[in-house]
C-alpha atoms as a PDB file:
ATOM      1  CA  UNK A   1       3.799  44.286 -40.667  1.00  0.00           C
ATOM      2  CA  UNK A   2       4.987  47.598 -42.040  1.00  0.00           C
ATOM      3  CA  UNK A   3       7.420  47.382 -44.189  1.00  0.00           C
ATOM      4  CA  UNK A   4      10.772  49.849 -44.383  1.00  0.00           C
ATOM      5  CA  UNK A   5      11.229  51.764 -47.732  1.00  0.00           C
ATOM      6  CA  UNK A   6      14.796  52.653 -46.943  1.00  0.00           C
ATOM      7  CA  UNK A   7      18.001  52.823 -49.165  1.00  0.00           C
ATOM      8  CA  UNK A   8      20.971  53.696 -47.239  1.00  0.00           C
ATOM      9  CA  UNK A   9      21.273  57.861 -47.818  1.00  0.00           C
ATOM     10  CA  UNK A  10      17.165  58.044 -48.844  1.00  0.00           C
ATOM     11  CA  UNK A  11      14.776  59.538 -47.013  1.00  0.00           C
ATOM     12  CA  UNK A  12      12.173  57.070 -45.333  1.00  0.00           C
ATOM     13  CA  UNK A  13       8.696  58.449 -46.592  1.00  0.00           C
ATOM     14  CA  UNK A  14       5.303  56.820 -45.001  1.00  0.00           C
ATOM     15  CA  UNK A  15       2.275  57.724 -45.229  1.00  0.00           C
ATOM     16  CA  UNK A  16       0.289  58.911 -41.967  1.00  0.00           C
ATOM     17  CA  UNK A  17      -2.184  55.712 -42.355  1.00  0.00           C
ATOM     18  CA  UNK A  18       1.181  53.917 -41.040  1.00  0.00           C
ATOM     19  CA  UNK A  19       1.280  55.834 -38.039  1.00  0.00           C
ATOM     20  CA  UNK A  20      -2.711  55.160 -36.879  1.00  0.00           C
ATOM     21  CA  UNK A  21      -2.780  51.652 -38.584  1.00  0.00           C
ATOM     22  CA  UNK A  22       0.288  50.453 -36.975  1.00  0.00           C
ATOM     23  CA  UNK A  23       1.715  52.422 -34.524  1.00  0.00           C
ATOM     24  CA  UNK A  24       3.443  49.917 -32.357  1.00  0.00           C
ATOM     25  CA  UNK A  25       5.610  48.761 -35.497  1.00  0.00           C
ATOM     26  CA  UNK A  26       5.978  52.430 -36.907  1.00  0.00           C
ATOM     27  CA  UNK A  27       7.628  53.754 -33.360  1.00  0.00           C
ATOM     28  CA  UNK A  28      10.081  50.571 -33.907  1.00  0.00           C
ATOM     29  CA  UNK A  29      10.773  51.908 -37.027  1.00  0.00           C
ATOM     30  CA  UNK A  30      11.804  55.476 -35.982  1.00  0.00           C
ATOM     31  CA  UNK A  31      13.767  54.192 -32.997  1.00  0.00           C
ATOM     32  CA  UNK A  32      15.833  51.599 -35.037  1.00  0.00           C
ATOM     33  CA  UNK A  33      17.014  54.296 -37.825  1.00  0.00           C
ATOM     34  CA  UNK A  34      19.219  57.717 -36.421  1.00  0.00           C
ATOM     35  CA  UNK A  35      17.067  58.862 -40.000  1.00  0.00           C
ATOM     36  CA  UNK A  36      14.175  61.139 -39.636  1.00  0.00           C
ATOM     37  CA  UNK A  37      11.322  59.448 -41.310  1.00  0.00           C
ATOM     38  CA  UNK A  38       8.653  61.728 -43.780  1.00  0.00           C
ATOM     39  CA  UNK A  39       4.922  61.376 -42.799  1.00  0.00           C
ATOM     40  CA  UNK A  40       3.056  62.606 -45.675  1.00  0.00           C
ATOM     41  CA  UNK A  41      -0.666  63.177 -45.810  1.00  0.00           C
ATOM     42  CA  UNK A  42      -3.060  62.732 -49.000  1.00  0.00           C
ATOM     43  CA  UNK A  43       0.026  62.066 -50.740  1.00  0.00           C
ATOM     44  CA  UNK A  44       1.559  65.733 -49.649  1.00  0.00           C
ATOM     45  CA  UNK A  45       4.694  65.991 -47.202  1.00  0.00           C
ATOM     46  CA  UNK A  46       3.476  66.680 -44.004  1.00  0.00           C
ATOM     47  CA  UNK A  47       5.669  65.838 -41.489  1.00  0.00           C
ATOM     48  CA  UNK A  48       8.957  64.790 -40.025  1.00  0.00           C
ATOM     49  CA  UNK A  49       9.108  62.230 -37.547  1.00  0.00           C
ATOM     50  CA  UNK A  50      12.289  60.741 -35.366  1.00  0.00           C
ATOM     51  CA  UNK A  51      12.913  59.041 -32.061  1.00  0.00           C
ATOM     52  CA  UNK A  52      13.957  61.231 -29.283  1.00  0.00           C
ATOM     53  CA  UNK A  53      17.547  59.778 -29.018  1.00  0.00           C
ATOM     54  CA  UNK A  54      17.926  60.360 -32.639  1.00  0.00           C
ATOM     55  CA  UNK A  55      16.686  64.155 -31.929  1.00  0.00           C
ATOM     56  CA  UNK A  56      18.944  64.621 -29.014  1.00  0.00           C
ATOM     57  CA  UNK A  57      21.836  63.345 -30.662  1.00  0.00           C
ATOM     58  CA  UNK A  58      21.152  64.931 -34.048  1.00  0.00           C
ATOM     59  CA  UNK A  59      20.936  68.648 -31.618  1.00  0.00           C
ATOM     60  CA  UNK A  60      24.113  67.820 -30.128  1.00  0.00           C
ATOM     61  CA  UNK A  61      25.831  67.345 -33.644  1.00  0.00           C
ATOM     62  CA  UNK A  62      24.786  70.458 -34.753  1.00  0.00           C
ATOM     63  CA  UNK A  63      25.649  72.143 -31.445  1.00  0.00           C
ATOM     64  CA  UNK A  64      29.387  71.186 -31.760  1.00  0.00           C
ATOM     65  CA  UNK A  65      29.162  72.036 -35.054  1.00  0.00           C
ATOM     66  CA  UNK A  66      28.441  75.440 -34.680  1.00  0.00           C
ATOM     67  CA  UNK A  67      31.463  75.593 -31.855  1.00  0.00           C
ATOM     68  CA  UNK A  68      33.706  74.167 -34.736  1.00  0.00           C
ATOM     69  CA  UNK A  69      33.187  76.806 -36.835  1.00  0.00           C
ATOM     70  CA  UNK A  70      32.836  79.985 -34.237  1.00  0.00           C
ATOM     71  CA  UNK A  71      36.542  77.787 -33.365  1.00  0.00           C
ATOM     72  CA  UNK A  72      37.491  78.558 -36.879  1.00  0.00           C
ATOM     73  CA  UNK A  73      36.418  81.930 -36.978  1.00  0.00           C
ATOM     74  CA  UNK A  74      38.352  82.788 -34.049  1.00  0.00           C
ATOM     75  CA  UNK A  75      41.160  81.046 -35.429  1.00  0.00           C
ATOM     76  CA  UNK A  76      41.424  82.980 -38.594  1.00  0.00           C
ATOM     77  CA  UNK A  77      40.881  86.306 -36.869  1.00  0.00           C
ATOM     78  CA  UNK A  78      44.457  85.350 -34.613  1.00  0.00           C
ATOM     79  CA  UNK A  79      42.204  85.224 -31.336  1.00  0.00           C
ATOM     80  CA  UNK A  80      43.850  82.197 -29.567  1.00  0.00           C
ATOM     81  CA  UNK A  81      44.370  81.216 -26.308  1.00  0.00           C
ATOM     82  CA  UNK A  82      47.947  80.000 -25.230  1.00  0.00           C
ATOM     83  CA  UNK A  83      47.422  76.033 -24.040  1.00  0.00           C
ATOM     84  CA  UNK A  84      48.327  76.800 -20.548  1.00  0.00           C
ATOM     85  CA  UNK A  85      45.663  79.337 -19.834  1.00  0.00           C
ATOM     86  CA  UNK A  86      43.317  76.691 -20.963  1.00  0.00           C
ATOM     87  CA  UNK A  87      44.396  73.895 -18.812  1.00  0.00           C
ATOM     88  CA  UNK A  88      44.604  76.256 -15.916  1.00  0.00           C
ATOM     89  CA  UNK A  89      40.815  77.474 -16.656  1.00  0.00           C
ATOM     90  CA  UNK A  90      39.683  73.749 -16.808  1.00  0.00           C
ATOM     91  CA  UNK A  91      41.485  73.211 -13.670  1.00  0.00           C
ATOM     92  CA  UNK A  92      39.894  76.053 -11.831  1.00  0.00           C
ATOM     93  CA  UNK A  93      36.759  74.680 -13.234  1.00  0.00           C
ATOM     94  CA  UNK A  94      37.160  71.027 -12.016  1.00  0.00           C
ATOM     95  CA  UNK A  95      38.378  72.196  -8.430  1.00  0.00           C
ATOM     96  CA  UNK A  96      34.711  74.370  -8.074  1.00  0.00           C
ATOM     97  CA  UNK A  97      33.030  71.203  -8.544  1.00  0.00           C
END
C-alpha cells in the first residue's frame, strides 16, 4: 500500500516507480486530493499529475479569475454597465433559449 507524503499546503512528490508499481492505489491517490501530485524520475521532477475533476475544476478557478480581474479593470477605467441593461440582456438571453 502506497503511502501519502502529504502535509496540508505541501506538495505530494512520488516517485514514477509508484505509478507502474501500484497504479490502482496511486489513481486513488490523485482522485482523493484537489492537489496536483509531483512524479519525479531518477530523483529529478518530472511530472505533474491530477485527477480530471481536480483539472476541470482547477481551469474553471482560474477562468473566473481572469473575469474578476478584466471586471476590475473595467471597473477602474469607469466602463460600467447600469444594472438594468444587465438584467434586460440576461433576460433576452434566457427567452432565446
Amino acid at each position: 500500500m502506497m503511502k501519502n507524503n502529504s502535509l496540508p499546503g505541501i506538495l505530494t512528490v512520488k516517485p514514477s516507480s509508484a505509478i507502474r508499481a501500484d497504479y490502482k492505489n496511486f489513481s486513488n491517490m490523485c482522485h482523493s486530493t484537489q492537489d496536483p501530485i509531483l512524479i519525479t524520475n531518477n530523483g529529478e521532477n518530472d511530472l505533474v499529475v491530477m485527477s480530471h475533476e481536480a483539472f476541470c475544476r482547477r481551469e474553471a478557478w482560474f477562468k473566473l479569475q481572469s473575469k474578476l480581474v478584466e471586471s476590475d479593470r473595467n471597473m477602474d477605467e469607469g466602463q460600467l454597465t447600469d444594472h438594468r441593461e444587465v438584467f434586460e440582456r440576461l433576460q433576452e438571453r434566457i427567452n432565446h433559449e
